[in-house]
Protein backbone atom coordinates (compact mmCIF):
# COMPACT_ATOMS: atom_id res chain seq x y z
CA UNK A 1 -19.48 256.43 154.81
CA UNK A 2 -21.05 256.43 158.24
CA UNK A 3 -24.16 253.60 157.20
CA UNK A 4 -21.02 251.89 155.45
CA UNK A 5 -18.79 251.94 158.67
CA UNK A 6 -22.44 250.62 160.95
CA UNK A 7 -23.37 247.93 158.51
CA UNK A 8 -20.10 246.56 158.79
CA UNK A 9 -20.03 246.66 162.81
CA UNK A 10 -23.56 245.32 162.66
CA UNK A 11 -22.66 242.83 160.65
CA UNK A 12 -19.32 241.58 163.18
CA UNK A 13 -21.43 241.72 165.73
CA UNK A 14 -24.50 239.16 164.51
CA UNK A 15 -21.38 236.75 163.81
CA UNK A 16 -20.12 237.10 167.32
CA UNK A 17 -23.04 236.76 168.42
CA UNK A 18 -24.52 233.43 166.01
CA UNK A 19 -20.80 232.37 167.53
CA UNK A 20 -21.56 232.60 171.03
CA UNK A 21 -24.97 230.81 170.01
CA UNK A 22 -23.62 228.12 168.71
CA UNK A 23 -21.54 227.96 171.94
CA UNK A 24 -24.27 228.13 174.47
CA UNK A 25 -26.38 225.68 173.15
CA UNK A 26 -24.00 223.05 172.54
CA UNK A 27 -22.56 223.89 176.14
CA UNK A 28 -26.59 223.23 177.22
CA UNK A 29 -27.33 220.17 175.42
CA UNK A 30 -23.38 219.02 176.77
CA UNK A 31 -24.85 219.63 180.31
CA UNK A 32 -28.20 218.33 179.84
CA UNK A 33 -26.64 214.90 178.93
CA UNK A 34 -24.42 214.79 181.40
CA UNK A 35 -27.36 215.33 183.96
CA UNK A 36 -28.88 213.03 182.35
CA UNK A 37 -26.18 210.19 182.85
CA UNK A 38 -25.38 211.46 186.56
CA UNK A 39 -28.88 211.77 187.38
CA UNK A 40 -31.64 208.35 187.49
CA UNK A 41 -34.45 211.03 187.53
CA UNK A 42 -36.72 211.41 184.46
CA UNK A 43 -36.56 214.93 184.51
CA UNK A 44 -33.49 215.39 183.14
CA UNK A 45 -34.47 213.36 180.09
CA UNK A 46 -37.09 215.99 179.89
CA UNK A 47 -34.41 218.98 180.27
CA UNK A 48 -32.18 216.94 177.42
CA UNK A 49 -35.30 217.34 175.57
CA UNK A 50 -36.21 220.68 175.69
CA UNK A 51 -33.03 221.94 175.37
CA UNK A 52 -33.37 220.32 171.84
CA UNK A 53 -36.40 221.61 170.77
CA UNK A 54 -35.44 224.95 172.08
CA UNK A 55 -32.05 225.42 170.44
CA UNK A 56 -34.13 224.30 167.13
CA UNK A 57 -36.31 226.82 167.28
CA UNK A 58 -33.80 229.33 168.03
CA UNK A 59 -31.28 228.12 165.03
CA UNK A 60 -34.55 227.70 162.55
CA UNK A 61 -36.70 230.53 163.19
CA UNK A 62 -34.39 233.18 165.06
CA UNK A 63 -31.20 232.67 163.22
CA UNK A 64 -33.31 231.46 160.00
CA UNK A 65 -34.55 234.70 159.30
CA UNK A 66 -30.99 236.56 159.57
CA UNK A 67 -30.22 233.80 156.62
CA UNK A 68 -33.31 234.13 154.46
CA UNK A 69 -32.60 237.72 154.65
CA UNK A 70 -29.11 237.64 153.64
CA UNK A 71 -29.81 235.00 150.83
CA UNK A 72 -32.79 236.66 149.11
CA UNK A 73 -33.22 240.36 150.11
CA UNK A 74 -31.42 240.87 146.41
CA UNK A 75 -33.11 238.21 144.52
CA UNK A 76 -36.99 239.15 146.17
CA UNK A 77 -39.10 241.84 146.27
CA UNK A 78 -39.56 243.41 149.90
CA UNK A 79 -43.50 241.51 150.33
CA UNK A 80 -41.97 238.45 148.97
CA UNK A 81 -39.50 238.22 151.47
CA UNK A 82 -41.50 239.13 154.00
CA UNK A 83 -44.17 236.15 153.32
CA UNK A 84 -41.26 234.04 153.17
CA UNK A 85 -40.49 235.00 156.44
CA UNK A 86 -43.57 234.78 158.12
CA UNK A 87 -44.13 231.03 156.48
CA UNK A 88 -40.74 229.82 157.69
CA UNK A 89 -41.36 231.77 161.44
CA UNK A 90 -44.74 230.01 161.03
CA UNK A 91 -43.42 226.21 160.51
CA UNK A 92 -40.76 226.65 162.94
CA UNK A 93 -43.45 227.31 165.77
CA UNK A 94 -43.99 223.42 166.84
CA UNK A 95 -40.67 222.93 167.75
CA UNK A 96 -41.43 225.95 170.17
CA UNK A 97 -44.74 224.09 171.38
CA UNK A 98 -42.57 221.05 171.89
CA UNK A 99 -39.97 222.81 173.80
CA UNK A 100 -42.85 223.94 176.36
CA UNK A 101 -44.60 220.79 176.94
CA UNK A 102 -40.61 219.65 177.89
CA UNK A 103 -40.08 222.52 180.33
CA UNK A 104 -43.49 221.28 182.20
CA UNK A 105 -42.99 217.78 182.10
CA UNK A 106 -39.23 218.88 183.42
CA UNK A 107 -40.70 220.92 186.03
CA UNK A 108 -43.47 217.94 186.72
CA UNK A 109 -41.41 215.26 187.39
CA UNK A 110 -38.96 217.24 188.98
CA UNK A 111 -41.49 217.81 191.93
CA UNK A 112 -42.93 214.51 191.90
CA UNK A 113 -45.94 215.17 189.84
CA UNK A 114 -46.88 212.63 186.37
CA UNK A 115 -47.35 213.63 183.13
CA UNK A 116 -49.48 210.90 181.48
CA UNK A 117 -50.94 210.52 178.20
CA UNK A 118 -53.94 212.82 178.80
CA UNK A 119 -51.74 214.92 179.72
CA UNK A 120 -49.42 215.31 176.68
CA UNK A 121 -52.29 214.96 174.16
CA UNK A 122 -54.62 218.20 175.87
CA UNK A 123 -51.69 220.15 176.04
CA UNK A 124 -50.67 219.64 172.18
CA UNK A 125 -54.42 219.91 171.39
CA UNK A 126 -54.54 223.42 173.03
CA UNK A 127 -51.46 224.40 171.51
CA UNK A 128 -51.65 223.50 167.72
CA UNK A 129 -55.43 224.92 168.03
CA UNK A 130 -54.07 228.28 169.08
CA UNK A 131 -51.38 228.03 166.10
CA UNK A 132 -54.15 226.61 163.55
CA UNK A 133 -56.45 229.85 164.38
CA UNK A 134 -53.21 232.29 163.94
CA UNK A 135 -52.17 230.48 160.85
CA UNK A 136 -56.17 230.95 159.62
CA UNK A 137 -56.45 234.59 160.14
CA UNK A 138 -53.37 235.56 159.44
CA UNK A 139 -54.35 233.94 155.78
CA UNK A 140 -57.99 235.34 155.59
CA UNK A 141 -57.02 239.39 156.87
CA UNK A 142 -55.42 241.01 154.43
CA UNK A 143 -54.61 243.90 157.16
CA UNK A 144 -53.21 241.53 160.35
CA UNK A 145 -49.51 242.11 160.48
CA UNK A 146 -47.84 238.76 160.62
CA UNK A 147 -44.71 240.07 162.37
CA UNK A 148 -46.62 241.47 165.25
CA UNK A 149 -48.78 238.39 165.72
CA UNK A 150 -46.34 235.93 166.17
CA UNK A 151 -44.33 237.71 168.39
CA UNK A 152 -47.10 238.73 171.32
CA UNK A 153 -47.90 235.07 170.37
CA UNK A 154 -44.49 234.48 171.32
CA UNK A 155 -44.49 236.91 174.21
CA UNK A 156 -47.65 235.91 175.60
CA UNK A 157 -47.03 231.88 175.63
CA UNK A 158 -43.93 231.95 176.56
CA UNK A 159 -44.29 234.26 179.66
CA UNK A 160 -47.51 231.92 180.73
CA UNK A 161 -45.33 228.76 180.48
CA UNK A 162 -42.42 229.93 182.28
CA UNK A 163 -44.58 231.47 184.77
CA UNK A 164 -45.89 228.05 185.48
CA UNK A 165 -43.08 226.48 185.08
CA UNK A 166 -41.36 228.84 188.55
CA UNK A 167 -44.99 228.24 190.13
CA UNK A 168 -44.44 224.70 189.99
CA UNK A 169 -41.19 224.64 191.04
CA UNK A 170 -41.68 226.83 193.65
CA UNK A 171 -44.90 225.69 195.30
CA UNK A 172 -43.77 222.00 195.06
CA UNK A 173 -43.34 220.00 198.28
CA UNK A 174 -40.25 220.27 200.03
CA UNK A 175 -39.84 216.76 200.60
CA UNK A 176 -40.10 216.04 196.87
CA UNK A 177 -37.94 219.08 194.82
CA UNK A 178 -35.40 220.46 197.01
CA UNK A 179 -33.11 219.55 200.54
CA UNK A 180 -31.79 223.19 200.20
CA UNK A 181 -34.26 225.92 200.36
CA UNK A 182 -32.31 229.01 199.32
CA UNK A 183 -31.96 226.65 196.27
CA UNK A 184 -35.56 226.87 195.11
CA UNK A 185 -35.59 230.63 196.21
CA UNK A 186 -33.02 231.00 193.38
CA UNK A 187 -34.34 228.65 190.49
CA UNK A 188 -38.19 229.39 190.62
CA UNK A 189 -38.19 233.06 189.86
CA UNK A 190 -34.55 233.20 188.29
CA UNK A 191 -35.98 231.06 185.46
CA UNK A 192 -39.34 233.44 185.48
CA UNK A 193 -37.35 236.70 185.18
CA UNK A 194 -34.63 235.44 182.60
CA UNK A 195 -37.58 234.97 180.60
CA UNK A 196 -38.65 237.85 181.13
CA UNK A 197 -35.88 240.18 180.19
CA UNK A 198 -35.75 237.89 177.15
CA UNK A 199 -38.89 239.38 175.80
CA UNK A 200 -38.31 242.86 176.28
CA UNK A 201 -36.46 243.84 173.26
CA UNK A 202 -39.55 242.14 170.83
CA UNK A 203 -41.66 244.59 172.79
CA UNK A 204 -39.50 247.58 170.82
CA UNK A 205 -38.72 244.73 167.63
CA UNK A 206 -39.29 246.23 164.39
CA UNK A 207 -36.69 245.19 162.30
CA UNK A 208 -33.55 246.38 163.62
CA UNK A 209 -30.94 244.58 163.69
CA UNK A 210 -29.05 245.27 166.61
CA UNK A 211 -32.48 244.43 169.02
CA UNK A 212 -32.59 241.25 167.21
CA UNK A 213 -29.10 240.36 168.27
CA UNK A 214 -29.63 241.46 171.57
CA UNK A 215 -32.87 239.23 171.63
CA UNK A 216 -30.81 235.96 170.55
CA UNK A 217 -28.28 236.74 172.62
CA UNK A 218 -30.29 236.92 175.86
CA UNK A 219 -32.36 233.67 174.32
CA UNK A 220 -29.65 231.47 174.01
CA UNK A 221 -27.99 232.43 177.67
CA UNK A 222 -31.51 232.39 179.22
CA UNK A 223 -32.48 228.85 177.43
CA UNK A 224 -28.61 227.74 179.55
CA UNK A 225 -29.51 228.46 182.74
CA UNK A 226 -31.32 225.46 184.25
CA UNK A 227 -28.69 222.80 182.72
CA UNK A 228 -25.64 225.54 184.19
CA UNK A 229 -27.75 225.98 187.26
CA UNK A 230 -27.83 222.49 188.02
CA UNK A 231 -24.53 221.67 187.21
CA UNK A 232 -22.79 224.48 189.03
CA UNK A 233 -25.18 226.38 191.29
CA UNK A 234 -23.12 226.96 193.99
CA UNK A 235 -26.60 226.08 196.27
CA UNK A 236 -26.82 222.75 193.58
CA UNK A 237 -30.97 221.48 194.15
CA UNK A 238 -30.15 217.93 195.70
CA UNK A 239 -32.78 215.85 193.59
CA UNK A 240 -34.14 212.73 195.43
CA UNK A 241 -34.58 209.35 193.78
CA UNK A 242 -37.96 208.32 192.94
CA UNK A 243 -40.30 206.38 194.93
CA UNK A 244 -41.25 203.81 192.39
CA UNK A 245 -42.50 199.88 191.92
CA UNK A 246 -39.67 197.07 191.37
CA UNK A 247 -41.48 196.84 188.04
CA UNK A 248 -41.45 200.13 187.07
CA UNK A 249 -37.57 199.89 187.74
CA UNK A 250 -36.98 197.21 185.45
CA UNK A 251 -39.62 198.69 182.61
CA UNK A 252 -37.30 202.00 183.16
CA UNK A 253 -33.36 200.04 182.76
CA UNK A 254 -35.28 198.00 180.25
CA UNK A 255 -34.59 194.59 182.11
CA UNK A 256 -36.12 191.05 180.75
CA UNK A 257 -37.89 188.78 183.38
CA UNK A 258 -35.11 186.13 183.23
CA UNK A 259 -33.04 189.06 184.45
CA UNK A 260 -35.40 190.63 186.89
CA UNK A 261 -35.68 187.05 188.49
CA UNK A 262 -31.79 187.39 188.58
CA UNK A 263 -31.95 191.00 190.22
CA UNK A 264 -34.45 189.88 192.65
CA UNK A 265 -31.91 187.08 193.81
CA UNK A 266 -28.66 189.54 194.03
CA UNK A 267 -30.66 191.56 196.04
CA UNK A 268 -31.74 188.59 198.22
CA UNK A 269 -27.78 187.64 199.28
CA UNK A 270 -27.18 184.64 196.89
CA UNK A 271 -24.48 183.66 194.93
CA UNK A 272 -24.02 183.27 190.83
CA UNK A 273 -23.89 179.66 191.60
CA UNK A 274 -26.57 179.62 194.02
CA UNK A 275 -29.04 181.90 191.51
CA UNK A 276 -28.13 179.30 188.66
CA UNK A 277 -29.14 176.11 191.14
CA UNK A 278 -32.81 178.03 191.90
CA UNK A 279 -33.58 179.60 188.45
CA UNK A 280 -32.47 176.18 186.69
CA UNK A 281 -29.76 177.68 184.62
CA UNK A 282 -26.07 177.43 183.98
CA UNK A 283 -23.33 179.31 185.52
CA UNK A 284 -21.95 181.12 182.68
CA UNK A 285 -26.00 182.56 181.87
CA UNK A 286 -26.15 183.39 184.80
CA UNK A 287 -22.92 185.44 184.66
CA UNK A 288 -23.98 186.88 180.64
CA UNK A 289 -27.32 188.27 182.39
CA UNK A 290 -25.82 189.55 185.17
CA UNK A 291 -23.08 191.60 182.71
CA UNK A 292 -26.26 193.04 180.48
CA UNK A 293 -27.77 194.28 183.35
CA UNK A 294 -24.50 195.90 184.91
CA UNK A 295 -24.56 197.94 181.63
CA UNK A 296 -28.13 198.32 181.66
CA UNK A 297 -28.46 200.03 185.03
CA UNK A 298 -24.71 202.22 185.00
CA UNK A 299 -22.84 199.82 187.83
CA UNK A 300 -20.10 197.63 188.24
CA UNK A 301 -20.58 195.53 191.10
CA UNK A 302 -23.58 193.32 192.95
CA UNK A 303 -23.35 196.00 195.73
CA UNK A 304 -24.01 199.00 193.63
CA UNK A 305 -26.65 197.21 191.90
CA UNK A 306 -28.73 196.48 194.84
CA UNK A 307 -27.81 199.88 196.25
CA UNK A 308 -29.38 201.07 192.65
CA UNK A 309 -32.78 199.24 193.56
CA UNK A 310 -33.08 199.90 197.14
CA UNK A 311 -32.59 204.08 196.49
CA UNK A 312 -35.27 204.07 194.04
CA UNK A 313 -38.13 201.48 194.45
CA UNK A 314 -40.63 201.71 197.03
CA UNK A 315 -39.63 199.33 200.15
């Protein structure tokens, strides 16, 4: 009566808490894009991003497991299950990789710093090298636990990447992350120890099933924090506009060179009329190219426009 009466409060409580999941991490990716749209700053295409990846990986491998658990542990012998398990844990690990080259290109271009090609490509080489070597002993040793290796993988990677993920943040130039400094006092080492106390309960994670809702619980509110943070930190990180080339601008808002000539004029003081006397074009283009790029780069008016270029390209 008493295993009865705990599977059936174990079992409320991983709804509530695949509930509250589902919550946070559309409430993330809700805030993401809105920092995204607020925001001209790559980096929050970067947090958009790895908000994704992460909330996959949490919904695929995390809450996967609960499923292929509850779907098969009648229909499958105890070692089939678990192989199933450690194959689907095992395929759901890129989206983790891809999640943690986001967080560093977030944390990157947040302070200034590029992420170029080289970049992207040593970082994925690393990574799916590491997961190709797991994935090859875990098939050629019959005695290597899969459970256990995936999650100090887990443990391990995840720790490094948040760790320099607050290093960056908080050894990053003043001038070029944050105006208020008890800001990046907060962020840097709140994102570091959130992390933290996320992998404790897979230290102790054999199985049971109330640690693993306490460890998707704490994943899910921990993955939150930088899109809440930014959007209501009551010490809000005031993120500068970027230094970058008038061509760069236009390769960014995706703007043609008949309407980058057209920019150039706005921002020089002329008129429609006078801008379709010098580029040799009627009125009415003139006013067509001018609407594209009004919906192009977020504004509604010739000031806000050339306010737009004169924030963010080097003068």
């Amino acid at each position: 009566m008493l295993f009865a009466y705990l599977y059936v409060m174990i079992t409320i409580l991983l709804y509530l808490v695949f509930i509250v999941s589902v919550a946070l991490a559309a409430g993330g990716i809700i805030l993401a894009t809105r920092l995204r749209s607020r925001n001209r700053s790559d980096a929050f295409t970067y947090l958009l991003y790895f908000q994704v990846f992460i909330y996959t990986f949490g919904f695929y491998v995390i809450w996967g497991q609960v499923l292929i658990r509850t779907l098969l542990s009648q229909q499958v012998s105890e070692a089939a299950l678990g192989k199933i398990s450690d194959v689907s844990v095992l395929l759901g690990l890129p989206f983790l990789v891809f999640a943690w080259l986001m967080l560093l290109r977030f944390t990157m271009s947040l302070t200034g710093r590029k992420t170029g090609g080289a970049f992207i490509f040593w970082f994925l080489f690393a990574n799916f090298s590491i997961l190709s070597a797991i994935g090859y002993f875990i098939a050629v040793s019959d005695g290597l636990k899969t459970t256990a290796v995936i999650r100090y993988y887990y443990i391990i990677m995840n720790l490094a990447y948040y760790f320099i993920a607050a290093f960056i943040l908080h050894f990053s130039p003043e001038r070029k992350l944050i105006t208020n400094t008890s800001s990046k006092k907060v962020l840097a080492p709140a994102i570091f120890l959130i992390m933290t106390a996320q992998c404790i309960p897979l230290f102790f994670y054999e199985g049971q099933e109330l640690l693993g809702a306490i460890f998707a619980l704490v994943f899910f509110i921990g993955n939150t924090f930088i899109p809440f943070y930014f959007s209501y930190g009551t010490m809000t990180p005031d993120i500068p506009a970027y230094d970058i080339t008038y061509e760069e601008f236009c390769r960014k808002y995706e703007i043609s060179p008949r309407e980058s000539d057209i920019i150039r004029e706005i921002c020089n003081g002329l008129s429609n009329k006078e801008i379709s006397e010098r580029l040799f074009i009627t009125l009415q283009t003139v006013k067509d190219h001018t609407h594209r790029i009004y919906i192009k780069t977020n504004v509604k008016s010739r000031v806000q426009l050339i306010n737009l270029v004169k924030e963010i390209t080097i003068r």
